[in-house]
Protein backbone atom coordinates (compact mmCIF):
# COMPACT_ATOMS: atom_id res chain seq x y z
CA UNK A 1 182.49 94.27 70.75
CA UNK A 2 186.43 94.35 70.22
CA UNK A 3 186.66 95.41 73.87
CA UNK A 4 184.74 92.27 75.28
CA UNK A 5 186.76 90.43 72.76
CA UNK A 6 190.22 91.63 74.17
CA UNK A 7 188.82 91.68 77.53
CA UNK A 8 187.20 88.30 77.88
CA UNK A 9 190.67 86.55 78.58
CA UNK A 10 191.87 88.51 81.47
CA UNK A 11 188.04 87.76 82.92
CA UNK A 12 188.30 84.52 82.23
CA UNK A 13 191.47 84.21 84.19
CA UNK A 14 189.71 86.34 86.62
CA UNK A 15 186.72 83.60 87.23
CA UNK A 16 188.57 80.57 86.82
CA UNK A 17 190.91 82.04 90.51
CA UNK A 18 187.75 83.12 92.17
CA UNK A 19 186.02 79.75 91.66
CA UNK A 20 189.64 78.11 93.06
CA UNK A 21 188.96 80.10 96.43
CA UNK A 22 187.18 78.03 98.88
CA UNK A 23 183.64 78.36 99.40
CA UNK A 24 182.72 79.44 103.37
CA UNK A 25 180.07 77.62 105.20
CA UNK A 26 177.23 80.46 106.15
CA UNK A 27 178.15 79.95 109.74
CA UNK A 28 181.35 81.01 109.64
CA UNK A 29 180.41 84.37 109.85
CA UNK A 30 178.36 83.93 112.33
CA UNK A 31 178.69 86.09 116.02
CA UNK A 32 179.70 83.22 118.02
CA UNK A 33 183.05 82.20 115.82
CA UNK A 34 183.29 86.21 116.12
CA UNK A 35 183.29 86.13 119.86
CA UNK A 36 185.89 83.19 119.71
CA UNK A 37 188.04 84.91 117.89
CA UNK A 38 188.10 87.84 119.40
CA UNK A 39 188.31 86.29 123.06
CA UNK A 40 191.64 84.73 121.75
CA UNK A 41 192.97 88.00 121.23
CA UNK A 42 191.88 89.27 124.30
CA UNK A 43 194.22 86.94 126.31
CA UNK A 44 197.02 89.49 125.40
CA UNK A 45 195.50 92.84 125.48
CA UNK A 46 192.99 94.66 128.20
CA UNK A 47 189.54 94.86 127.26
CA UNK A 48 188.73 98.18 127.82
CA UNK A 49 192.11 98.66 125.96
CA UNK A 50 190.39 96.91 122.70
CA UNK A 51 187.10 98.72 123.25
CA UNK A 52 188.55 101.77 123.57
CA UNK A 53 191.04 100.87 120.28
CA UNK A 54 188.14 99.65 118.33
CA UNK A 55 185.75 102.44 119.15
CA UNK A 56 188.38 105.02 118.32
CA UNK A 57 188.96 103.78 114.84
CA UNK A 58 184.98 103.18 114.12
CA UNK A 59 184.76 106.78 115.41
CA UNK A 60 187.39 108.39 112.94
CA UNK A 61 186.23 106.20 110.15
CA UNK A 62 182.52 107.28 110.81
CA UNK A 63 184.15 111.13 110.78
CA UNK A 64 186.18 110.18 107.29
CA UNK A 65 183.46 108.73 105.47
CA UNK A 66 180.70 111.32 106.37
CA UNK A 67 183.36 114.10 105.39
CA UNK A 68 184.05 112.40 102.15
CA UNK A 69 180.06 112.29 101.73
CA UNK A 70 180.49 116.13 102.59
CA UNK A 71 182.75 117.16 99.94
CA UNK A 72 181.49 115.25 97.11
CA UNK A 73 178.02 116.83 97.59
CA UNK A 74 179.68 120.36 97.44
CA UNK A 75 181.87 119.79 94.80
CA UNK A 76 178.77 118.43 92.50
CA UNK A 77 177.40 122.46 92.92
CA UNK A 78 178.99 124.05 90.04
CA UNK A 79 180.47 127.32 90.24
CA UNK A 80 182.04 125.91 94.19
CA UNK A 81 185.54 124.84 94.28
């Protein structure tokens, strides 16, 4: 209870600048302002350069994450180090 009391400030200040952030319209995460957005970027790179850029960092962060997965499961078996 003396925690919440101390802590109820700094969440307060916490709330009051989330609710000054604007709120989003549900299409603007929508694929076609995705595309647009993207096509403006492609006016100064190669395509198959950005494919082959964005498919190489999904790729390593697919191998990061499932390693990370990896090593917390063996380090839960006790007695493993």
């Amino acid at each position: 209870m003396i925690i919440e009391l101390l802590l109820s400030p700094f969440w307060g200040l916490i709330d009051l600048i989330i609710n000054l952030l604007p709120s989003a319209p549900s299409s603007a995460f929508s694929l076609g302002n995705f595309v647009s957005i993207v096509s403006k970027g492609m006016i100064f790179i190669n395509p198959v350069t950005f494919v082959l850029v964005i498919s190489n960092v999904l790729f390593w962060a697919s191998i990061h994450f499932g390693w990370a997965i990896v090593e917390w499961v063996y380090k839960k078996i006790p007695g493993v180090d």
